[in-house]
C-alpha atoms as a PDB file:
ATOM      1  CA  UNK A   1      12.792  -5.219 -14.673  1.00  0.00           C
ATOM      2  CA  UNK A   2      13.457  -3.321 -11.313  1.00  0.00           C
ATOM      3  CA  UNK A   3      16.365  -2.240 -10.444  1.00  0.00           C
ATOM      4  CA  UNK A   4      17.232  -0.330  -6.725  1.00  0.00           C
ATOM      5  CA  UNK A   5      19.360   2.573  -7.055  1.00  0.00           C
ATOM      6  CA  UNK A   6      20.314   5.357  -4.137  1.00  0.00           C
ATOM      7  CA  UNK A   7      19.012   8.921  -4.021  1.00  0.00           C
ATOM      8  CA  UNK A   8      22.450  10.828  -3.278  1.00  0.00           C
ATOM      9  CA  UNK A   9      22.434  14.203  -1.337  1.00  0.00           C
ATOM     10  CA  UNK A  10      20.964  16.685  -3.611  1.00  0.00           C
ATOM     11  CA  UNK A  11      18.148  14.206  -5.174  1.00  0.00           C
ATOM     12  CA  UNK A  12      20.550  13.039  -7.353  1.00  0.00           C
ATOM     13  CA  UNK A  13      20.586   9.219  -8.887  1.00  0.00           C
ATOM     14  CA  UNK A  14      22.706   7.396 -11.261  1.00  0.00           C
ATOM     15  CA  UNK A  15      20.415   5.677 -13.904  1.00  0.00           C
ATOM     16  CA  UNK A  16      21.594   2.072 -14.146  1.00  0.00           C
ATOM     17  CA  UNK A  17      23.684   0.926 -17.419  1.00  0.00           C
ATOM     18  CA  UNK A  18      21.076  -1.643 -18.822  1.00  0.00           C
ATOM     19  CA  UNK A  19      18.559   1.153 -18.410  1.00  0.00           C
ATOM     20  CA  UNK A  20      21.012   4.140 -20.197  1.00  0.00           C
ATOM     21  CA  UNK A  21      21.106   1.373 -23.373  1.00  0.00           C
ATOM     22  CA  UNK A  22      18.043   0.779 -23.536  1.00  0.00           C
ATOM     23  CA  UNK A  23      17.044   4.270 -23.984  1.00  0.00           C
ATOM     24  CA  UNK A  24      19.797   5.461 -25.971  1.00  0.00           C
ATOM     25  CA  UNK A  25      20.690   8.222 -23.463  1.00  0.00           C
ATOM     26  CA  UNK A  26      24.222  10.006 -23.535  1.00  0.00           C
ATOM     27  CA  UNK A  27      25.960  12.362 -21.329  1.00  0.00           C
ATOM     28  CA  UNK A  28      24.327  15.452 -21.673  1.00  0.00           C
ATOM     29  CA  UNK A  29      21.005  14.062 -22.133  1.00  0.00           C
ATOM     30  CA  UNK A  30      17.793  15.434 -20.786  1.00  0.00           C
ATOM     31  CA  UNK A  31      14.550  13.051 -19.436  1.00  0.00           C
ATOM     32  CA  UNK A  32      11.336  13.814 -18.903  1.00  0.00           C
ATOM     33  CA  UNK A  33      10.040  12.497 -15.682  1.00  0.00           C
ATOM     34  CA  UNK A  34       6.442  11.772 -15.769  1.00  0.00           C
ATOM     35  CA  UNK A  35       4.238  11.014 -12.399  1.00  0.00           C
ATOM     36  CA  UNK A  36       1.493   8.355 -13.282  1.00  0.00           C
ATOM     37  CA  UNK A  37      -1.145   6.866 -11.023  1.00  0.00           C
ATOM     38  CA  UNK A  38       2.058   3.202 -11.075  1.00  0.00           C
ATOM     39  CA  UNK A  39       4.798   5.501 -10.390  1.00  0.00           C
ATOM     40  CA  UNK A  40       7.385   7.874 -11.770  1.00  0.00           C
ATOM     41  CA  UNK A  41       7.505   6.883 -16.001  1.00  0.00           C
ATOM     42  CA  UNK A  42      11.420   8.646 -17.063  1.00  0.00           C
ATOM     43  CA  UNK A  43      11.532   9.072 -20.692  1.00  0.00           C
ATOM     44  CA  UNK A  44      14.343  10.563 -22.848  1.00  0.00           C
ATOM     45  CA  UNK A  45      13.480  14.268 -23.495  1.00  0.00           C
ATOM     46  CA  UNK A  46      12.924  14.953 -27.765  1.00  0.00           C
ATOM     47  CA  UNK A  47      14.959  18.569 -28.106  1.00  0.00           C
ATOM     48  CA  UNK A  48      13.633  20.316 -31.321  1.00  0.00           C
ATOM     49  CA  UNK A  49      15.163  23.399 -33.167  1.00  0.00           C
ATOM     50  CA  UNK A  50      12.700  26.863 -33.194  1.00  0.00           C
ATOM     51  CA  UNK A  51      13.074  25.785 -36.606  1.00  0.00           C
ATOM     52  CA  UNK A  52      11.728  22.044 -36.175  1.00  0.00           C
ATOM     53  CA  UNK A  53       8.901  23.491 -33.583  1.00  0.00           C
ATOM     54  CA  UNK A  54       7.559  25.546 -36.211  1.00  0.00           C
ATOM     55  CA  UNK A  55       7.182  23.001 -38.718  1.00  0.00           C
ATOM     56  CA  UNK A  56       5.396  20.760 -36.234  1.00  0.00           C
ATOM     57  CA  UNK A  57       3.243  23.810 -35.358  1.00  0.00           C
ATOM     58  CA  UNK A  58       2.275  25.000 -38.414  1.00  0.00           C
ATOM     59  CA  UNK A  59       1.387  21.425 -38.926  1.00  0.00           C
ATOM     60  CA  UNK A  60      -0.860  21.264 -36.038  1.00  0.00           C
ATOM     61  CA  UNK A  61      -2.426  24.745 -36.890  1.00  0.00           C
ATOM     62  CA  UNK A  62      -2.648  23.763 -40.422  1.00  0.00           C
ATOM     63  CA  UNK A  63      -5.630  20.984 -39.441  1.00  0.00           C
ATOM     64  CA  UNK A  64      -7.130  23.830 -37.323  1.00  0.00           C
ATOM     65  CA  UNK A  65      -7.559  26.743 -40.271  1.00  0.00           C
ATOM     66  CA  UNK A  66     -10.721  26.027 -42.111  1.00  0.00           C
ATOM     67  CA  UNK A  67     -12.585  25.696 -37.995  1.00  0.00           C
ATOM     68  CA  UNK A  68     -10.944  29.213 -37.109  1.00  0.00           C
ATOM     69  CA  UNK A  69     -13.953  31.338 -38.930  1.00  0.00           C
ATOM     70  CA  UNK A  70     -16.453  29.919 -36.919  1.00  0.00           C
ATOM     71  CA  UNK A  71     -14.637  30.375 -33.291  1.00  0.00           C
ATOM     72  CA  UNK A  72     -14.208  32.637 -30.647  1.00  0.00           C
ATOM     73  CA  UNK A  73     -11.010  34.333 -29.931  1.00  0.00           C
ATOM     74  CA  UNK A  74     -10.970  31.905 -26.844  1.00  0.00           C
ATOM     75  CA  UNK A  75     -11.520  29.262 -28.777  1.00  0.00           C
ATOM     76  CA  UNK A  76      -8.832  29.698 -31.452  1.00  0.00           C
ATOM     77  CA  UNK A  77      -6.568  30.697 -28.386  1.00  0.00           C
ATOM     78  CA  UNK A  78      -7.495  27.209 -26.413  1.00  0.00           C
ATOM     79  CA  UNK A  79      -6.541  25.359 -30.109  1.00  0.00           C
ATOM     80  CA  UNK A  80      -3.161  27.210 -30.345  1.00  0.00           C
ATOM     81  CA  UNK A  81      -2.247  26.343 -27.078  1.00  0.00           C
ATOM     82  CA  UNK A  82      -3.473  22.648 -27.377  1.00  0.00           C
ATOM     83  CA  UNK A  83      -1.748  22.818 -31.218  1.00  0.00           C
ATOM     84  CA  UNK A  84       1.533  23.843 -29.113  1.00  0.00           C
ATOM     85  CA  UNK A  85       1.098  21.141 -26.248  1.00  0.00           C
ATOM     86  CA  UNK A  86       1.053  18.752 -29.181  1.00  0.00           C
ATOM     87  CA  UNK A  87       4.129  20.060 -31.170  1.00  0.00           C
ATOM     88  CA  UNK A  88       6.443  19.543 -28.214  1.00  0.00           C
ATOM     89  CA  UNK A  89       4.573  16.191 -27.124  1.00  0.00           C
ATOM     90  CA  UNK A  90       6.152  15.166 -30.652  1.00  0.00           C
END
């Protein structure tokens, strides 16, 4: 499906209605826009609570725990950071 919409003044655009239902966006809504070797890929934006990004962290870390006494403090720093990349990928 392609459908031609106009870039307004300030960059803005108005995502077309069959698009908005499709994804399930709402007023208020953020997207992610994505730049891929096709194009520009705009995907609703998944907004968790501290509370939510914890859980999926200590998830993440959890897999991690029993490598950590083996590793370098750049190496367990390099995991956290990938562990966090992958909690908010979620």
């Amino acid at each position: 499906m392609a459908i031609g919409v106009r870039v307004q003044e300030k960059g803005q655009i108005t995502i077309p209605t069959k698009i908005r239902r499709k994804l399930n966006l709402r007023k208020g809504d953020l997207v992610i826009f994505t730049e891929t070797s096709e194009g520009v890929l705009i995907q609703p934006a998944e907004i968790l609570s501290q509370a939510e990004l914890r859980k999926k962290l200590a998830e993440e870390i959890g897999g991690l725990r029993s490598r950590f006494g083996q590793m370098s403090d750049k190496e367990i720093e390099t995991l956290v950071t990938d562990a966090i990349r992958g909690a908010r990928e979620k």
